[in-house]
Protein backbone atom coordinates (compact mmCIF):
# COMPACT_ATOMS: atom_id res chain seq x y z
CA UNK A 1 -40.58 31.11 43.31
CA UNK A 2 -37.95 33.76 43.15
CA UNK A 3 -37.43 36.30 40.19
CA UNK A 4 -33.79 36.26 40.56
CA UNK A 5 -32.15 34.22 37.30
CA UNK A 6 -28.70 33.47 39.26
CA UNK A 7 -30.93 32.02 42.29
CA UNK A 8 -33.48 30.61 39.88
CA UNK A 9 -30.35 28.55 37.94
CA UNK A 10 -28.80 27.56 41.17
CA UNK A 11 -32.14 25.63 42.40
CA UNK A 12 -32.40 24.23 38.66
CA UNK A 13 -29.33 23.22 39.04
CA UNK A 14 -29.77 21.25 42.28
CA UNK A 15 -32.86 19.64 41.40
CA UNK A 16 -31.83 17.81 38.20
CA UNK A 17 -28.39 16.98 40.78
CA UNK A 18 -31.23 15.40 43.64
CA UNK A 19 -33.60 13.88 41.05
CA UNK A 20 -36.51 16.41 41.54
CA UNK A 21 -38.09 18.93 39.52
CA UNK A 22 -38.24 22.91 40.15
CA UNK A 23 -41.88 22.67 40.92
CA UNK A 24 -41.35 20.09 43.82
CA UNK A 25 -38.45 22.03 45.59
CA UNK A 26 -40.97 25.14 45.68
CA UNK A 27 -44.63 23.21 46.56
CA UNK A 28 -46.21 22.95 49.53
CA UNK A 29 -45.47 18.75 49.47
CA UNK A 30 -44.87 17.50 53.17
CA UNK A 31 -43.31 14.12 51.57
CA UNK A 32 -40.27 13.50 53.76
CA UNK A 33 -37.68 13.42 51.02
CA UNK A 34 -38.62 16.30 49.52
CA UNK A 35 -38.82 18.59 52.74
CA UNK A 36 -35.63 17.47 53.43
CA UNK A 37 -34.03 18.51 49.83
CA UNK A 38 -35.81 21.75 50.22
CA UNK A 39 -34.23 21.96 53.78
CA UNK A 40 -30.74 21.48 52.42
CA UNK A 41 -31.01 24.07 50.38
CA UNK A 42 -32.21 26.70 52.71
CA UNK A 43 -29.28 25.36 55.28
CA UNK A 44 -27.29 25.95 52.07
CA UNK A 45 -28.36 29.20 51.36
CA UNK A 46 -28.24 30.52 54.60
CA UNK A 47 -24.75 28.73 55.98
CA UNK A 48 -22.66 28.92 52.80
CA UNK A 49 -24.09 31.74 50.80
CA UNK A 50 -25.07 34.40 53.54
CA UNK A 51 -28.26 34.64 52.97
CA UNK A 52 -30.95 36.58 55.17
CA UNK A 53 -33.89 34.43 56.15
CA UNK A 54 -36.16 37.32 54.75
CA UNK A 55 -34.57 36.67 51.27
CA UNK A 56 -34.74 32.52 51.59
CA UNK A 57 -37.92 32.83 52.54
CA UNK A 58 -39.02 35.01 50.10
CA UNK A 59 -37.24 32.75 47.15
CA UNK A 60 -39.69 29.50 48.30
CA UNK A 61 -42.82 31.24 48.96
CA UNK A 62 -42.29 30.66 52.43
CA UNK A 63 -42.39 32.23 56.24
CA UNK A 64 -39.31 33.03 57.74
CA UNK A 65 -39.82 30.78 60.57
CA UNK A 66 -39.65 28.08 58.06
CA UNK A 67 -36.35 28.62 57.01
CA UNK A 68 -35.36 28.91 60.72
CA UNK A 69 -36.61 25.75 61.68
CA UNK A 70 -34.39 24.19 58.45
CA UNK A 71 -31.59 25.24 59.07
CA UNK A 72 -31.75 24.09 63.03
CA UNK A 73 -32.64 20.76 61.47
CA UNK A 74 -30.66 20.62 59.01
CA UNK A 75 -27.53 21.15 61.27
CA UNK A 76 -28.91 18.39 63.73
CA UNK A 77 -29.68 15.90 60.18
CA UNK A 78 -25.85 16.46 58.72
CA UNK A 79 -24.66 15.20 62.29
CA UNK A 80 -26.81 11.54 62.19
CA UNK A 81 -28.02 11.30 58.50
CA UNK A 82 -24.99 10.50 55.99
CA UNK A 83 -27.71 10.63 53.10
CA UNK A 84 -28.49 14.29 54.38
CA UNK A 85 -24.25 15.16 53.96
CA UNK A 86 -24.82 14.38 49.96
CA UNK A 87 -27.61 16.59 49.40
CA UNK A 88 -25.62 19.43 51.27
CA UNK A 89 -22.51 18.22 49.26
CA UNK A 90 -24.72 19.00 46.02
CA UNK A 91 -25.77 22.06 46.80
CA UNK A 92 -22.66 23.16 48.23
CA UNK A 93 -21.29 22.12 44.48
CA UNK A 94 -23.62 23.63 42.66
């Protein structure tokens, strides 16, 4: 999990917007709807905030082939999955 307190708010802020906690955007869960929430964000992150994948990575504890393969999901998701439009809608308001 990231040190930063603006980044740290922001994700606090989505969860309690997608219904999950802090600790579930940041495990290492495989469950479907969560991967996807944590996807979002990266996309998020990445698209609207500018991002490096170095950084995004570093925030979730993760590799930064992870975040590139969320963010090419994510972009094919938003195109089929109206459910997957909200969650970027959230963190886009957030």
């Amino acid at each position: 999990m990231t040190n930063n307190n603006a980044l740290k708010d922001y994700f606090t802020d989505y969860c309690a917007e997608v219904e999950i906690t802090l600790e579930q955007l940041c495990n290492q869960s495989r469950k479907r709807d969560l991967v996807e929430k944590r996807m979002v964000l990266m996309y998020t992150l990445r698209r609207s905030l500018g991002m490096t994948l170095h950084k995004i990575a570093e925030a979730f504890g993760k590799n930064h082939a992870t975040v590139i393969h969320a963010v090419k999901t994510i972009e094919d998701f938003l195109k089929v999955y109206p459910y997957i439009r909200k969650y970027y809608d959230i963190a886009e308001e957030c």
